[in-house]
N, C-alpha and C. Protein backbone atom coordinates (compact mmCIF):
# COMPACT_ATOMS: atom_id res chain seq x y z
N UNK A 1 -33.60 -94.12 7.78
CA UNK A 1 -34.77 -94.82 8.32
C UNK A 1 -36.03 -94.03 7.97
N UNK A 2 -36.76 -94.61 7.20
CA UNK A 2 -38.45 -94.22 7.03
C UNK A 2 -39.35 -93.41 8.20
N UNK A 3 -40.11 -92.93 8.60
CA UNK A 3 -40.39 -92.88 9.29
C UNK A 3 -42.17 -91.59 9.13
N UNK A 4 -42.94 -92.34 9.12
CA UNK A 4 -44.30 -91.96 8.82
C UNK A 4 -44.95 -91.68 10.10
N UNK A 5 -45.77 -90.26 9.94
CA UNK A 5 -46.68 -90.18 11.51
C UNK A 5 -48.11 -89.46 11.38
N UNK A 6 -48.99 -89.86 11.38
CA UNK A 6 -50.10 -89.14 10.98
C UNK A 6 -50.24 -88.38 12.08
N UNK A 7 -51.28 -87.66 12.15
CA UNK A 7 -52.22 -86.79 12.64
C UNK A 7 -53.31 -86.13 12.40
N UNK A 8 -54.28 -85.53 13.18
CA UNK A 8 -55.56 -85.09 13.16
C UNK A 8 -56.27 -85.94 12.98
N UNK A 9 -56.20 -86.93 13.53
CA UNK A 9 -57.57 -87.63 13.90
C UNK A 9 -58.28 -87.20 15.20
N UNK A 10 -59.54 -87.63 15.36
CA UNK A 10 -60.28 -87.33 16.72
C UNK A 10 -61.91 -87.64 16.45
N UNK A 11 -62.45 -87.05 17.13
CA UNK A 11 -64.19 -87.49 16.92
C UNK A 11 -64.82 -86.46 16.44
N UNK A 12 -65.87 -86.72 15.55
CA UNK A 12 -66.43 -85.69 14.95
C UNK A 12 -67.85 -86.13 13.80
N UNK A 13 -68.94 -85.08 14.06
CA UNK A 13 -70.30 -85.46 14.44
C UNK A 13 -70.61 -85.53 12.85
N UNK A 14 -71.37 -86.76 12.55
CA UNK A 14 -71.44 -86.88 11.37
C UNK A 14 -71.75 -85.37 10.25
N UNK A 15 -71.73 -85.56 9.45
CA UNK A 15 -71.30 -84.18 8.37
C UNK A 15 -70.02 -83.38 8.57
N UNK A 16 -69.40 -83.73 9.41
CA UNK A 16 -68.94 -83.01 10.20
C UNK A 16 -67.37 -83.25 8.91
N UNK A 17 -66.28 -82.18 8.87
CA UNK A 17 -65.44 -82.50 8.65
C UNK A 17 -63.55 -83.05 9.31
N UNK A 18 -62.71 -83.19 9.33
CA UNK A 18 -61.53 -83.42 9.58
C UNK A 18 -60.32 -83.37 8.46
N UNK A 19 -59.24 -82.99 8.77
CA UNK A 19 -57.95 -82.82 7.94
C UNK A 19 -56.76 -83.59 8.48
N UNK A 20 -56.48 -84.53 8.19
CA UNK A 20 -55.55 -85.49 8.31
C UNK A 20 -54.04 -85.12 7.80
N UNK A 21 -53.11 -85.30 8.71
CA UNK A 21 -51.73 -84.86 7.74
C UNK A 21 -50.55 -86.36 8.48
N UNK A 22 -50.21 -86.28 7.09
CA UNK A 22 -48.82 -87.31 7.44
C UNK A 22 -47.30 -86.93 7.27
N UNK A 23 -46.27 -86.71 8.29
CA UNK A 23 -45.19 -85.91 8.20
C UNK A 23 -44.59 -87.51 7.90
N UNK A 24 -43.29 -86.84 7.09
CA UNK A 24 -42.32 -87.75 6.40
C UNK A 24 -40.56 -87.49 6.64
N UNK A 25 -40.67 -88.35 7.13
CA UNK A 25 -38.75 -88.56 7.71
C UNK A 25 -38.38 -89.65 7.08
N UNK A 26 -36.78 -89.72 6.14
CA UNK A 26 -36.25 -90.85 5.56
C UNK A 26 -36.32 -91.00 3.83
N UNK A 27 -37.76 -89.97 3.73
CA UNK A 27 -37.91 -90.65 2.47
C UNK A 27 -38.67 -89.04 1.56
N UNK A 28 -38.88 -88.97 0.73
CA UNK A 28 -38.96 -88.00 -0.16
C UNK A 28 -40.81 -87.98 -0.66
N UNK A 29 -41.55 -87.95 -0.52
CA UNK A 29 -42.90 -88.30 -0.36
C UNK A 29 -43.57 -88.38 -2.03
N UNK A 30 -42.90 -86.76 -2.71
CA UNK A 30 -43.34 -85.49 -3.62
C UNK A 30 -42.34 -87.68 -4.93
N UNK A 31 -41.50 -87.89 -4.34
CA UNK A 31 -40.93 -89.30 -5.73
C UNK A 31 -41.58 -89.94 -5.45
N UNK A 32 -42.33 -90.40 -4.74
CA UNK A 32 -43.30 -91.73 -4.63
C UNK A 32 -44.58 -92.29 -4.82
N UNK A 33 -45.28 -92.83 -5.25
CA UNK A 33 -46.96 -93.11 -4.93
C UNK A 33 -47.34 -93.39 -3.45
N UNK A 34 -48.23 -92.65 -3.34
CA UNK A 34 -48.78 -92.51 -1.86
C UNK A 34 -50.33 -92.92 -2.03
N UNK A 35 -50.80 -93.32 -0.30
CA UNK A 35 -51.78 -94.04 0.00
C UNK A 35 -52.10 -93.42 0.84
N UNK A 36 -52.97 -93.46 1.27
CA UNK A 36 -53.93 -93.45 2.60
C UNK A 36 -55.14 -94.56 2.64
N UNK A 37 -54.89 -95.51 3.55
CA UNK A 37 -55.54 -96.54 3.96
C UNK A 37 -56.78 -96.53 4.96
N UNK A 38 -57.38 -97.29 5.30
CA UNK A 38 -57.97 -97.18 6.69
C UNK A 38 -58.84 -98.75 7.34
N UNK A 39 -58.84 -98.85 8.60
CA UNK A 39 -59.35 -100.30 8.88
C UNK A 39 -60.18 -99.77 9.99
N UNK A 40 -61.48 -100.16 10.16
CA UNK A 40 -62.35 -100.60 10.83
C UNK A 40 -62.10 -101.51 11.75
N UNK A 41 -62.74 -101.53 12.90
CA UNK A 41 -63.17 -102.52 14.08
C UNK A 41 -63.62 -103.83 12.84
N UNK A 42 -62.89 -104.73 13.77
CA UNK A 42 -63.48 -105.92 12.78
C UNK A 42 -63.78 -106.40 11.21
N UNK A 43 -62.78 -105.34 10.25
CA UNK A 43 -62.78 -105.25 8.56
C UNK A 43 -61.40 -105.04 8.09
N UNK A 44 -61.02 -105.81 7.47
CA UNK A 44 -59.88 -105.43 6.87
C UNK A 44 -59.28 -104.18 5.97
N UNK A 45 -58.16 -103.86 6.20
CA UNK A 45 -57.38 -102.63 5.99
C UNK A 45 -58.15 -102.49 4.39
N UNK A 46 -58.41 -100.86 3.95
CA UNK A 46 -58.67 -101.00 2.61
C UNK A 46 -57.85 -99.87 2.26
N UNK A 47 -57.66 -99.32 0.79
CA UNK A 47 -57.24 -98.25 0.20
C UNK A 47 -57.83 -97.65 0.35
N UNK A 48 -57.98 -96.18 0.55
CA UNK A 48 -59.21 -94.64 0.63
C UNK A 48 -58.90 -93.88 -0.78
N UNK A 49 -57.15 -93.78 -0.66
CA UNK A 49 -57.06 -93.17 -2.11
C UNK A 49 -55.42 -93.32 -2.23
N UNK A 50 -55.29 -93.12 -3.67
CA UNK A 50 -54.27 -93.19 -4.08
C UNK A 50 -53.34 -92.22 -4.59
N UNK A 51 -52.24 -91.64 -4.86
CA UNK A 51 -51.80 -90.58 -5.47
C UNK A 51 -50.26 -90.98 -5.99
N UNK A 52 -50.18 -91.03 -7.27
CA UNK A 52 -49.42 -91.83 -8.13
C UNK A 52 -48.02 -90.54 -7.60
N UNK A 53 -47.45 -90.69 -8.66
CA UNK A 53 -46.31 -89.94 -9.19
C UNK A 53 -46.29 -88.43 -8.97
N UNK A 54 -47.36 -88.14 -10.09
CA UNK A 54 -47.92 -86.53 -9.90
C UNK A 54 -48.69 -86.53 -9.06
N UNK A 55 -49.08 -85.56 -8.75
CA UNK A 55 -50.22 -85.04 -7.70
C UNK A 55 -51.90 -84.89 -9.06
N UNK A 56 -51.45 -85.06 -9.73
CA UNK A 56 -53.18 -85.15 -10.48
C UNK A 56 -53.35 -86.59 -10.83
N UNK A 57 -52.39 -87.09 -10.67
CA UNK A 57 -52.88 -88.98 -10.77
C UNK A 57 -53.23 -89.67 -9.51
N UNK A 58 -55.29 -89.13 -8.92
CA UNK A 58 -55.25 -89.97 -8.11
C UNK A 58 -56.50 -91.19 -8.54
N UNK A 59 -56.93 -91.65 -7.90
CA UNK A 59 -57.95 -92.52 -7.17
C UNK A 59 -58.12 -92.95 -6.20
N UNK A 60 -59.54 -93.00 -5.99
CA UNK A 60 -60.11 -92.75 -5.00
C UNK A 60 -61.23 -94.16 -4.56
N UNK A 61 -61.39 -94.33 -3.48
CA UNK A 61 -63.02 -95.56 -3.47
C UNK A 61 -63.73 -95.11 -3.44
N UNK A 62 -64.90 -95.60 -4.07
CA UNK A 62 -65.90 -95.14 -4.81
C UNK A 62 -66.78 -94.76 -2.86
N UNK A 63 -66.31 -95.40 -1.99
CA UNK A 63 -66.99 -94.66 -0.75
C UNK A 63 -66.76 -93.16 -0.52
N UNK A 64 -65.75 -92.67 -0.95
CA UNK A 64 -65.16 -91.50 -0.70
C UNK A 64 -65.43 -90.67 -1.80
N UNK A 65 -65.57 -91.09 -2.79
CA UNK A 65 -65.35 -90.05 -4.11
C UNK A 65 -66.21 -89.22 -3.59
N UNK A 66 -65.44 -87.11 -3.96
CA UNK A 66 -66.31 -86.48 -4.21
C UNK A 66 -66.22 -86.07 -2.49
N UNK A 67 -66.08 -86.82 -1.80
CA UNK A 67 -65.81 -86.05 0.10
C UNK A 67 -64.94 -85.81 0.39
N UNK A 68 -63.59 -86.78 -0.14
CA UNK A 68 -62.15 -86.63 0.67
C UNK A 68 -61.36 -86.33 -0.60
N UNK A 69 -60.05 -85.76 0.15
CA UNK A 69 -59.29 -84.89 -1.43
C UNK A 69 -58.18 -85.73 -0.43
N UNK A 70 -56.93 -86.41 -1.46
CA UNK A 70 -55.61 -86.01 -1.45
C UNK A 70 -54.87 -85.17 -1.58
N UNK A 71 -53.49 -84.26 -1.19
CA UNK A 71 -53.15 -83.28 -1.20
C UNK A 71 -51.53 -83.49 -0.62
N UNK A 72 -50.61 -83.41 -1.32
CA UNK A 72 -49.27 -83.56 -1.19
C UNK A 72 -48.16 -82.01 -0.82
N UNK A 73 -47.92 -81.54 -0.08
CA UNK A 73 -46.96 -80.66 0.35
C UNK A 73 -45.53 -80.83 0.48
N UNK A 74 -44.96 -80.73 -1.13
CA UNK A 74 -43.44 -81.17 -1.07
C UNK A 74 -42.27 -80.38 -0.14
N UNK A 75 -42.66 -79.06 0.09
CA UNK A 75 -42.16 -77.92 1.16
C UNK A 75 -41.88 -78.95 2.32
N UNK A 76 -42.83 -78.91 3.09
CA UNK A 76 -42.95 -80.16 4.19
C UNK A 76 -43.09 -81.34 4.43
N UNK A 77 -42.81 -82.08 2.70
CA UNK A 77 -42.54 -83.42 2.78
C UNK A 77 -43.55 -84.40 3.49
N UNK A 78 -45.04 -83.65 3.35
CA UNK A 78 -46.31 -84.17 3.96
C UNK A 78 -47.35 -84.06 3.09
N UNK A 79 -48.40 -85.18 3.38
CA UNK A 79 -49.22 -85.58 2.81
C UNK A 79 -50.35 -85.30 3.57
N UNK A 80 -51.75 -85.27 2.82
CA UNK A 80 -52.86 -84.57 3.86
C UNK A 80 -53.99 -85.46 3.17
N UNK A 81 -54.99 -85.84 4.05
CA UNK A 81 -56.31 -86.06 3.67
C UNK A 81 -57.32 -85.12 4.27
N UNK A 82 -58.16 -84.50 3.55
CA UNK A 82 -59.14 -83.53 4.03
C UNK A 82 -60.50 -84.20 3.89
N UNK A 83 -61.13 -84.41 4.77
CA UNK A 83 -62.32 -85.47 4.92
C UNK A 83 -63.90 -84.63 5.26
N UNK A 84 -64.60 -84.66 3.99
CA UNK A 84 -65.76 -83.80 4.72
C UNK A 84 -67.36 -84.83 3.86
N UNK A 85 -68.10 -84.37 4.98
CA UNK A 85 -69.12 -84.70 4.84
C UNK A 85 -68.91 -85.93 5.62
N UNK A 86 -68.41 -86.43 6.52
CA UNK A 86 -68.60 -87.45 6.76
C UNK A 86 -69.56 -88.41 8.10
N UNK A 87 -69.22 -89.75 7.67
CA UNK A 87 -70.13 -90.30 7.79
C UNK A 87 -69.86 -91.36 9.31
N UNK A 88 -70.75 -92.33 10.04
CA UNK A 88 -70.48 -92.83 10.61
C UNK A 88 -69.44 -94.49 10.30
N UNK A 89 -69.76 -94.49 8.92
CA UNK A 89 -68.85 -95.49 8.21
C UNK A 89 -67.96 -95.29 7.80
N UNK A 90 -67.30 -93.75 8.07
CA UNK A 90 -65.81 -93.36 8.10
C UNK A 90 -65.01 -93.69 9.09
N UNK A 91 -66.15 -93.85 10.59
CA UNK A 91 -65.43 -94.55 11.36
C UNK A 91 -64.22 -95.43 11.11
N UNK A 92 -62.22 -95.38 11.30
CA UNK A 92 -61.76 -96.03 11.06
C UNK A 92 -60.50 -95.93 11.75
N UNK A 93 -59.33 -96.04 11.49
CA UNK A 93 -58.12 -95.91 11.64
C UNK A 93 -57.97 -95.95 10.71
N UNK A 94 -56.42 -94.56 10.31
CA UNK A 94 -56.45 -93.94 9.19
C UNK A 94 -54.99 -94.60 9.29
N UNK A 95 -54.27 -94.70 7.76
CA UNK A 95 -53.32 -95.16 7.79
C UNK A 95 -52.47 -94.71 6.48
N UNK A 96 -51.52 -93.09 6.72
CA UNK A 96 -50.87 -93.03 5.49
C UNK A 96 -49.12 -94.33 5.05
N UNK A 97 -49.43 -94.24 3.74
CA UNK A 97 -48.50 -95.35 3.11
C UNK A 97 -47.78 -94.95 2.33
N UNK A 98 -46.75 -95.13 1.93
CA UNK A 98 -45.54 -94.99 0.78
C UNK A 98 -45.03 -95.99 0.15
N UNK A 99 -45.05 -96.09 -1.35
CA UNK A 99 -44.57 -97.21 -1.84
C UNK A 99 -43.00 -96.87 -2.28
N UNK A 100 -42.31 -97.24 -2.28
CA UNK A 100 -40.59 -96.99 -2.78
C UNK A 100 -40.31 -98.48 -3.55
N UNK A 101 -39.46 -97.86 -4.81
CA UNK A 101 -39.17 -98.71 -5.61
C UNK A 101 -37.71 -98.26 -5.74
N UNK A 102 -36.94 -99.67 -5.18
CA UNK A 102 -35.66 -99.90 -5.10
C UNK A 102 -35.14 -100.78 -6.46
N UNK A 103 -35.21 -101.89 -5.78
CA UNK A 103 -34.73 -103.71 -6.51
C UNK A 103 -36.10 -103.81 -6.47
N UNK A 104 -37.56 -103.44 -5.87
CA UNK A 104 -38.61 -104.72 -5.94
C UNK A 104 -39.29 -103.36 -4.87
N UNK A 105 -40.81 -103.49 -5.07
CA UNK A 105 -41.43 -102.66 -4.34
C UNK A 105 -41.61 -102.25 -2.90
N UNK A 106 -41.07 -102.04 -1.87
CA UNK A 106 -41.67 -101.89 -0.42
C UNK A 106 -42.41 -100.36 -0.24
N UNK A 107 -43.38 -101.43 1.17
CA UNK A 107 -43.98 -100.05 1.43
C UNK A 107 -43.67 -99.53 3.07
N UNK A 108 -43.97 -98.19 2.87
CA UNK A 108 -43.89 -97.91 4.46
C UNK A 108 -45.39 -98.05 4.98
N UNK A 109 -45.19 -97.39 6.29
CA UNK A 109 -46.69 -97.47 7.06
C UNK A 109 -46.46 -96.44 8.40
N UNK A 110 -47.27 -95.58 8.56
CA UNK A 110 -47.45 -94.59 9.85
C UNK A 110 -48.44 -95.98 10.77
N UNK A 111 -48.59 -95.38 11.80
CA UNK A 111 -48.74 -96.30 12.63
C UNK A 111 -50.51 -95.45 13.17
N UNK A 112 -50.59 -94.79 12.32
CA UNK A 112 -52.10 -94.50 12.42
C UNK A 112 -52.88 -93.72 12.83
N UNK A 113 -54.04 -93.02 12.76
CA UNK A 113 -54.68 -91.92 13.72
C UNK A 113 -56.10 -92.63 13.99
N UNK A 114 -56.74 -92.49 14.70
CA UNK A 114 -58.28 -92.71 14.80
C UNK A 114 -58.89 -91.98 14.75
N UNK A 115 -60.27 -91.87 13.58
CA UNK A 115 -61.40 -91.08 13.25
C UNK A 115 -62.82 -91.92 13.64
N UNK A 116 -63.03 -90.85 14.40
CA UNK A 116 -64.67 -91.64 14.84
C UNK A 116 -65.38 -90.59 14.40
N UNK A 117 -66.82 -91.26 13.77
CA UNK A 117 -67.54 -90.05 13.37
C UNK A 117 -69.40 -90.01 14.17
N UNK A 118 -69.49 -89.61 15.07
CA UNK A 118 -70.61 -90.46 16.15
C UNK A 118 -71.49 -88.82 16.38
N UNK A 119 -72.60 -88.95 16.42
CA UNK A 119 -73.48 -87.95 17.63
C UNK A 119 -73.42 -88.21 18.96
């Protein structure tokens, strides 16, 4: 059984930074393409960034480029977003993802952290 769980979310004053980590049970993180998502009050879920196969194949949204890094830890089978400079439109729920390719693509899903970024 899969099993995704983020952490380090919390509130924090714009510029301000945060480090996000997603622990991984079920599944092997370091074989897969990985995500980190995030949804807003009232906006639909988007991609933040992507990280293919290797760890140097990512992308990123062009909101983020250049603030937030992906960062994969095959030791601990966890994934990290390190978030700086940020903004009040980071405001979100963070959401790491795993794609696994069996017969046909599925993905997993952690069930989320919340980042508020407020004075």
């Amino acid at each position: 059984q899969v099993q995704l769980v983020e952490s380090g979310g919390g509130l924090v004053q714009p510029g301000g930074s945060l480090r996000l980590s997603c622990t991984a049970s079920g599944v092997t993180l370091s074989g897969h393409p990985v995500n980190w998502y995030r949804q807003a009050p009232g906006k639909e879920r988007e991609r933040v960034v992507n990280m293919g196969y290797t760890d140097d194949s990512t992308s990123y949204a062009d909101s983020v480029k250049g603030r937030f890094t992906i960062s994969r830890d095959n030791a601990k089978n966890a994934m990290y977003l390190q978030m700086n400079s940020l903004k009040s439109e980071d405001t979100a729920v963070y959401f790491c993802n795993v794609n696994v390719f069996a017969t046909k693509w599925v993905d997993y899903w952690g069930r989320g952290t919340q980042v508020t970024v407020s004075s």
